[in-house]
Protein backbone atom coordinates (compact mmCIF):
# COMPACT_ATOMS: atom_id res chain seq x y z
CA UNK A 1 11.97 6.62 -16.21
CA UNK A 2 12.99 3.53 -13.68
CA UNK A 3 11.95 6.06 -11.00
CA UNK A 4 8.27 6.84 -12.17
CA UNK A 5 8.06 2.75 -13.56
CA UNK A 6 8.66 2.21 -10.11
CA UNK A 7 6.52 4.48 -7.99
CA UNK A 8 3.63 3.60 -10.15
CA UNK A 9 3.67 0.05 -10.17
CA UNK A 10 4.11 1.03 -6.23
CA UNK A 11 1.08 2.69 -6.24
CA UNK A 12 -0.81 -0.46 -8.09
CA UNK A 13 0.82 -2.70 -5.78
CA UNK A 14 -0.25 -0.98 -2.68
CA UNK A 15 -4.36 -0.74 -4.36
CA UNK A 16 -4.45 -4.39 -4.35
CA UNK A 17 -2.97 -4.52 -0.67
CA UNK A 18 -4.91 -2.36 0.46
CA UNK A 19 -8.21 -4.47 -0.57
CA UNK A 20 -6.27 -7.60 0.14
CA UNK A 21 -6.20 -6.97 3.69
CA UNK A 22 -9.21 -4.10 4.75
CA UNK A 23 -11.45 -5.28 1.69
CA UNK A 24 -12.94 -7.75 3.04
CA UNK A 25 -14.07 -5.76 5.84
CA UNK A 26 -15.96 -3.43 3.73
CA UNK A 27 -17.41 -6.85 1.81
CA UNK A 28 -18.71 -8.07 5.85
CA UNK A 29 -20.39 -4.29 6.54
CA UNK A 30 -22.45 -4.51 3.22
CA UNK A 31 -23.02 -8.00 4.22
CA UNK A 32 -21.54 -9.84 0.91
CA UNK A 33 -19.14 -11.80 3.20
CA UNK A 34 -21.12 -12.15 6.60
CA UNK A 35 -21.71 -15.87 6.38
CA UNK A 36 -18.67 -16.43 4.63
CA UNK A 37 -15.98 -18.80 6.80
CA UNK A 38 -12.68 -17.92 8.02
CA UNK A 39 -10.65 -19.85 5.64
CA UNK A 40 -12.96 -18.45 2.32
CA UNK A 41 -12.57 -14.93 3.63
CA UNK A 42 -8.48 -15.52 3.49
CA UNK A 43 -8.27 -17.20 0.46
CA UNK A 44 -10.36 -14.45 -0.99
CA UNK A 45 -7.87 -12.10 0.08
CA UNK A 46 -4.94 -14.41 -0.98
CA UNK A 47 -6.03 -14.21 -4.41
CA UNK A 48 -6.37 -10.60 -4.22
CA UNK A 49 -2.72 -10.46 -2.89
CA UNK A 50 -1.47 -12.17 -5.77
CA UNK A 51 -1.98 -9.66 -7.82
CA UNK A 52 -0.38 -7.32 -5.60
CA UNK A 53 2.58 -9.49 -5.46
CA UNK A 54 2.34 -9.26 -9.29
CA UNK A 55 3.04 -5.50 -9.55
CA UNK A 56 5.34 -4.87 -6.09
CA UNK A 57 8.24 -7.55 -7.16
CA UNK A 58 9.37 -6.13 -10.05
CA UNK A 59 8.52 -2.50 -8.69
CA UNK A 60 11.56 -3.00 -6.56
CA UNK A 61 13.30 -5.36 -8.74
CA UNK A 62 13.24 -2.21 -11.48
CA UNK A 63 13.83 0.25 -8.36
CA UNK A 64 16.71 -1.65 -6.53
CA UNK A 65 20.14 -0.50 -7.17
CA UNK A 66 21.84 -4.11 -7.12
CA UNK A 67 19.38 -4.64 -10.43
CA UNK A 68 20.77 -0.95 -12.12
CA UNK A 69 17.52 0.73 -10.40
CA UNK A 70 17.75 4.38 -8.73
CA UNK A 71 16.97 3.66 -5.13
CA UNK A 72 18.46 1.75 -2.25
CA UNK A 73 16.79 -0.95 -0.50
CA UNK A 74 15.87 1.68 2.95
CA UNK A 75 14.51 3.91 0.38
CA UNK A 76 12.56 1.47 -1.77
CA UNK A 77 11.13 0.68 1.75
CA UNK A 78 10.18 4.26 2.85
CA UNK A 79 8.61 5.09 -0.82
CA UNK A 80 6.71 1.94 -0.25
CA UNK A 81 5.34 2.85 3.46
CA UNK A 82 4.42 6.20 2.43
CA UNK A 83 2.47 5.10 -0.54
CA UNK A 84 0.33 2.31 1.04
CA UNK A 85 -0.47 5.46 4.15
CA UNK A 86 -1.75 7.74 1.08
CA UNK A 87 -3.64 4.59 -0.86
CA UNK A 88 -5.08 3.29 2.70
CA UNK A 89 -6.28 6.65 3.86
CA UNK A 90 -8.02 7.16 0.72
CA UNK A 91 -9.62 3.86 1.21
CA UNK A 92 -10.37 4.36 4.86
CA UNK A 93 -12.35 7.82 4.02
CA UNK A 94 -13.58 6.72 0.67
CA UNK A 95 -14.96 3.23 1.77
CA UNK A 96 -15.25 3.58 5.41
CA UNK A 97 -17.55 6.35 6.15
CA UNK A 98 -17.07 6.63 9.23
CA UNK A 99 -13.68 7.23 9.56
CA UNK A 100 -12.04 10.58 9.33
CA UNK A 101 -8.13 12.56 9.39
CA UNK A 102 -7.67 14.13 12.49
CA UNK A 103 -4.61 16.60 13.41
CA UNK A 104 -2.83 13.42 14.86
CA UNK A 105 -3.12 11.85 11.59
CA UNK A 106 -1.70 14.60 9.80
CA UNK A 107 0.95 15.61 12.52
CA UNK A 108 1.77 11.14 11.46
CA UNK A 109 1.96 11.97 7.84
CA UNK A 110 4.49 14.83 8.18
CA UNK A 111 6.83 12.59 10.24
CA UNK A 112 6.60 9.86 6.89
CA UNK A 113 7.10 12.53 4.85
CA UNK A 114 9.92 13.54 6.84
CA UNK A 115 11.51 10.19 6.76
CA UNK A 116 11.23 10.48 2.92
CA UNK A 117 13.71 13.07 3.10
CA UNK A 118 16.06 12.10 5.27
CA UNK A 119 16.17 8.58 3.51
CA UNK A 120 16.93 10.51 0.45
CA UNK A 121 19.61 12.47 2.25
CA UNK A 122 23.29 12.04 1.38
């Protein structure tokens, strides 16, 4: 179960990243945030990252093998990369209309998928 604990609090972790830092971007197109300074427009993502910092620490403190978790550090690391590419491209597509998957992007995908396996590889 330290496997699926892990990935999922990955996958919360990665939701609150993913507004943390491209949020706010979305906030200044529907103009919520277009008079909003520099320093309010960080802190506003700060607070968002907390959260995410709330739900990635003990994702790999529960994953890590030095704590009795089932992955090693490289492939805590991949999991992680590959999760915030799915969450973000949902976002980008979902929030960001005008962005779209092209071949590239796919072609980009298979290569993190790829490097899922051989992580994984003994």
């Amino acid at each position: 179960m330290k496997e699926f604990y892990t990935v999922l609090l990955l996958v919360v972790s990665n939701i609150f990243m993913t507004f943390a830092w491209y949020g706010h971007l979305k906030l200044q197109e529907m103009k919520v945030s277009s008079n909003w300074p520099l320093w309010g427009v960080i802190l506003f993502s700060w607070c968002i990252a907390l959260a995410e910092y709330s739900f990635q620490v003990p994702a790999n403190r529960l994953g890590f093998q030095g704590n009795g978790g089932p992955f090693s550090l490289m492939q805590l690391k991949v999991i992680q990369e590959v999760i915030t590419l799915i969450v973000f491209t949902m976002f980008a597509t979902v929030m960001f209309k005008g962005e779209s998957l092209h071949w590239n992007h796919l072609a980009a995908f298979i290569c993190l998928v790829l490097a899922v396996y051989f992580v994984f590889m003994k």
